[in-house]
Protein backbone atom coordinates (compact mmCIF):
# COMPACT_ATOMS: atom_id res chain seq x y z
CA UNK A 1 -51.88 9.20 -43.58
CA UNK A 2 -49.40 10.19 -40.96
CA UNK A 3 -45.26 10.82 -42.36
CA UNK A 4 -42.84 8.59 -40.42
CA UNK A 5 -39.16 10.24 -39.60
CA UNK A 6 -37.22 9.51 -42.67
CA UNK A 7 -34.06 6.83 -41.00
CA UNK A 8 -31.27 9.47 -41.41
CA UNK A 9 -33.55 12.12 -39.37
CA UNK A 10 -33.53 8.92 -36.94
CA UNK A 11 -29.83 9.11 -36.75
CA UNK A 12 -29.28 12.56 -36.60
CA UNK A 13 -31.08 12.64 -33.83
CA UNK A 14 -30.17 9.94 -32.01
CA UNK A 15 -26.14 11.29 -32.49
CA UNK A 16 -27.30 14.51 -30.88
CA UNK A 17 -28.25 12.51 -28.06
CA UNK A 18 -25.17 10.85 -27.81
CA UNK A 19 -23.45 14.35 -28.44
CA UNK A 20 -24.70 15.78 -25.36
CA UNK A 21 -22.16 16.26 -22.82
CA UNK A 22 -23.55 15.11 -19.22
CA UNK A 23 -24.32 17.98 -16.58
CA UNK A 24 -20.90 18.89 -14.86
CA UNK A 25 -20.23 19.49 -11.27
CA UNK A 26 -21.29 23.04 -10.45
CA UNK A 27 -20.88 24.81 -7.14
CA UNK A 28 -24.33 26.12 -5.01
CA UNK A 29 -25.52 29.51 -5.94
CA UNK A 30 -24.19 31.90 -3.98
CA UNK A 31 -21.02 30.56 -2.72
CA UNK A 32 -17.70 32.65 -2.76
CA UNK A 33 -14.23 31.32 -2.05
CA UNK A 34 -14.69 33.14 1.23
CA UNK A 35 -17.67 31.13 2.28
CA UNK A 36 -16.93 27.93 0.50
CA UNK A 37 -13.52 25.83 -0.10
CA UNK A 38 -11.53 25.40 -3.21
CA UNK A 39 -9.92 22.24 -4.39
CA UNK A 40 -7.56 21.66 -7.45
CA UNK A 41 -4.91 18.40 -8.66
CA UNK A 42 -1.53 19.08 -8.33
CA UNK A 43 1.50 18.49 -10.03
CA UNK A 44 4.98 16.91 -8.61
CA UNK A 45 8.27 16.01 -9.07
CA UNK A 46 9.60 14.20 -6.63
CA UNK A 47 13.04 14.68 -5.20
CA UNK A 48 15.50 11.65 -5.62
CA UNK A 49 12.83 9.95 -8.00
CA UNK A 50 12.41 8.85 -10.92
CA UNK A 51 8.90 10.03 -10.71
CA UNK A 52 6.48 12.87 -11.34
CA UNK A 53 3.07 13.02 -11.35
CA UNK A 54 -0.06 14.77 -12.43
CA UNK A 55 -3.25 14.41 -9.74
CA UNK A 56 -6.96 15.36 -11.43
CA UNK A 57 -10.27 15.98 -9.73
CA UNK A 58 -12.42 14.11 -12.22
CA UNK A 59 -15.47 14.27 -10.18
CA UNK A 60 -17.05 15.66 -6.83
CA UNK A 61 -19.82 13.85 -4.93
CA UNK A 62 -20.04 11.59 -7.83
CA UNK A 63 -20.70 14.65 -10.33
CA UNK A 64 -18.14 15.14 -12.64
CA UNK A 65 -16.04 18.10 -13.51
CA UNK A 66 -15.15 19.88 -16.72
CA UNK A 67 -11.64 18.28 -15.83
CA UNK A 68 -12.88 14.82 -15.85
CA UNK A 69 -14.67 15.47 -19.49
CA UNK A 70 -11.32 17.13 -20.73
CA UNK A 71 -9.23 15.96 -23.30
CA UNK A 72 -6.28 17.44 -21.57
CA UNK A 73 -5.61 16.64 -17.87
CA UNK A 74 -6.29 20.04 -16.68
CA UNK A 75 -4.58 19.21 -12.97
CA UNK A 76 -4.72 22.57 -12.58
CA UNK A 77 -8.64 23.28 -12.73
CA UNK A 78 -10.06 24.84 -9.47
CA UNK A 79 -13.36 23.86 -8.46
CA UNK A 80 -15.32 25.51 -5.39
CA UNK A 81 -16.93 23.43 -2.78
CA UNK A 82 -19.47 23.67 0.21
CA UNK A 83 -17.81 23.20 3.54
CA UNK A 84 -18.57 20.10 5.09
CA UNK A 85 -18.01 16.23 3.91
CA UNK A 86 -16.85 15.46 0.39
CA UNK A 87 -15.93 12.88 -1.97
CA UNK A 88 -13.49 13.53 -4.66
CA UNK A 89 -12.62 10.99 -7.24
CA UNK A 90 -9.22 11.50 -8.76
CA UNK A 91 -7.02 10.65 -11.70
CA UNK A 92 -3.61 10.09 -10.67
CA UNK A 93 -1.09 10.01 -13.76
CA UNK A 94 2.59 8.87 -12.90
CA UNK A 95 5.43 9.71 -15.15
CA UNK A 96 8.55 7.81 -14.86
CA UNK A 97 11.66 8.82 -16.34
CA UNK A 98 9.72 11.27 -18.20
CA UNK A 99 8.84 8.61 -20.47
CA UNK A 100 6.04 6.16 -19.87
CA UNK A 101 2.69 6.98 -18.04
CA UNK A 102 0.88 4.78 -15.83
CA UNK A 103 -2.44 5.77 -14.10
CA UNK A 104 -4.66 5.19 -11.27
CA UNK A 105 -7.59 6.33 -9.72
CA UNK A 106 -9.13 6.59 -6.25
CA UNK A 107 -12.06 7.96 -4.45
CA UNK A 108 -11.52 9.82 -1.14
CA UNK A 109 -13.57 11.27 1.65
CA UNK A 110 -12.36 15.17 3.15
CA UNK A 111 -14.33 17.68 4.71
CA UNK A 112 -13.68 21.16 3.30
CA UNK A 113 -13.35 24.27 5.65
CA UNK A 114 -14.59 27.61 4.79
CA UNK A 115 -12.31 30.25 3.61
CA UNK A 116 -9.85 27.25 2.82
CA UNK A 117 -7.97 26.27 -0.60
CA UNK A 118 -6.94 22.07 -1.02
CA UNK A 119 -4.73 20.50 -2.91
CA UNK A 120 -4.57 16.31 -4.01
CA UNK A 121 -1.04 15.57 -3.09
CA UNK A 122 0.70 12.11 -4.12
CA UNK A 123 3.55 10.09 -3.37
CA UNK A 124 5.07 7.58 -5.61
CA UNK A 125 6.71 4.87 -4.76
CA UNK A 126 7.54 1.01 -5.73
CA UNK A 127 5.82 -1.96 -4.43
CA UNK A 128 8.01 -4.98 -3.40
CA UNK A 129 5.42 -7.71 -3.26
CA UNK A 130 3.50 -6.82 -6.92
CA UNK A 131 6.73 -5.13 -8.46
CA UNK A 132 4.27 -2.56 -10.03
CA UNK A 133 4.06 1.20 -8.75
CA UNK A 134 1.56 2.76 -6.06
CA UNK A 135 0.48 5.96 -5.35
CA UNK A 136 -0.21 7.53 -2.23
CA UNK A 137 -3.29 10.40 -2.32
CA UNK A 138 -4.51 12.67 -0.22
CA UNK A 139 -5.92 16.08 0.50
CA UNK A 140 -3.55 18.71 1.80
CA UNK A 141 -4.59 22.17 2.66
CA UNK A 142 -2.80 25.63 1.73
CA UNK A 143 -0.82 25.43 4.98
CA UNK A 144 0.31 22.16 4.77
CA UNK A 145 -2.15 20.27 7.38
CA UNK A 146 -3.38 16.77 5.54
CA UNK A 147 -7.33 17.10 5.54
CA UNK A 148 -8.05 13.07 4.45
CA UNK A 149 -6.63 9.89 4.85
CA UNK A 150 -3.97 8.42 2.87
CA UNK A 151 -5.33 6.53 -0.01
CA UNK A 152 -2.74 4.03 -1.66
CA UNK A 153 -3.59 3.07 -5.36
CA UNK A 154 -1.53 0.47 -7.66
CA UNK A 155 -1.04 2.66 -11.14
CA UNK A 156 -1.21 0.44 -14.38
CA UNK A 157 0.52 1.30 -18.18
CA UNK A 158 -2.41 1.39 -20.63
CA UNK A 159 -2.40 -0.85 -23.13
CA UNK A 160 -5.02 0.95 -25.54
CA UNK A 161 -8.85 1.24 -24.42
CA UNK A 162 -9.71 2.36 -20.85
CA UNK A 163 -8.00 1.18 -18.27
CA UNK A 164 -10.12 -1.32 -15.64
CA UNK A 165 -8.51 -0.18 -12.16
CA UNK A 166 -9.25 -2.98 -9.73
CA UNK A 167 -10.83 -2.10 -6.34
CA UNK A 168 -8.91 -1.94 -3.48
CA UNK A 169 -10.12 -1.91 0.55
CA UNK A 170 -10.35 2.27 -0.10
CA UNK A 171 -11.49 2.93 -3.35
CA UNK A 172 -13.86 0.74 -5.41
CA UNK A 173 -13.25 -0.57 -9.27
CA UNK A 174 -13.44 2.37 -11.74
CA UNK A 175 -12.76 2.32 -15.36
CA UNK A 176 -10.74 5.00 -16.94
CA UNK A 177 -10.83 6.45 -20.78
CA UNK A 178 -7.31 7.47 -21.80
């Protein structure tokens, strides 16, 4: 008579499935920061503002980072890229007052250069017609020299649970864990 999996064996195993982290974003083999690009989030305060802000690469080219799986933002993580096109999804975290956080998200298109280092960069500002807050994102290299188009999110407070961040006519829908 063949043994059937006792249920708990069932569930232990089935947890360990759930357990398992999904595949991060890894560069190619092979590529250096001399032959490739590196991006990274950024962190501002901005002058005159009420605002600062922290910017993180959650995933590139749809595959997503050890950033976007952190507990943490890590803003500060620096991933290496191919030159060439790219899509970077981003978490974009704005602190006013130093008190409440809102956040945002948005998806956008740059095409790395080799031998280059990028930054996300944001700009935080009110919205007269919804009275919430937007965010401007882009890519900025070392220099200075914006390397995307501007990409202007609404940011939302969360309320508990992820956060549903409606698509705009730049970035489509995403849903955010806090």
């Amino acid at each position: 008579m063949k043994r059937l999996p006792s249920l708990s064996a069932l569930a232990a195993l089935a947890l360990s499935a759930c357990a398992t982290p999904p595949p991060t974003y890894a560069p190619a083999a092979g590529l250096t920061p001399e032959t490739g690009a590196t991006i990274t989030g950024s962190r501002d305060s901005f002058a005159d503002s009420p605002y600062s802000s922290r910017i993180t690469v959650l995933k590139i080219d749809g595959v997503i980072t050890e950033a976007g799986i952190a507990t943490f933002s890590q803003w500060d993580d620096r991933e290496l890229v191919a030159p060439g096109p790219h899509s970077l999804e981003v978490r974009a975290t704005l602190i006013k007052y130093g008190l409440s956080a809102r956040i945002g998200a948005a998806v956008i298109p740059f095409a790395a250069r080799a031998g280059e280092s990028y930054a996300v960069r944001s700009w935080a500002r009110p919205d007269q017609e919804t009275d919430r807050e937007r965010m401007d994102l882009w890519v900025e290299a070392a220099n200075g020299d914006r390397s995307s188009p501007v990409v202007t999110v609404p940011v939302f407070l969360p309320r508990g649970g992820p956060v549903v961040v409606p698509a705009t006519k730049n970035s489509p829908m995403m849903i955010l864990d806090q």
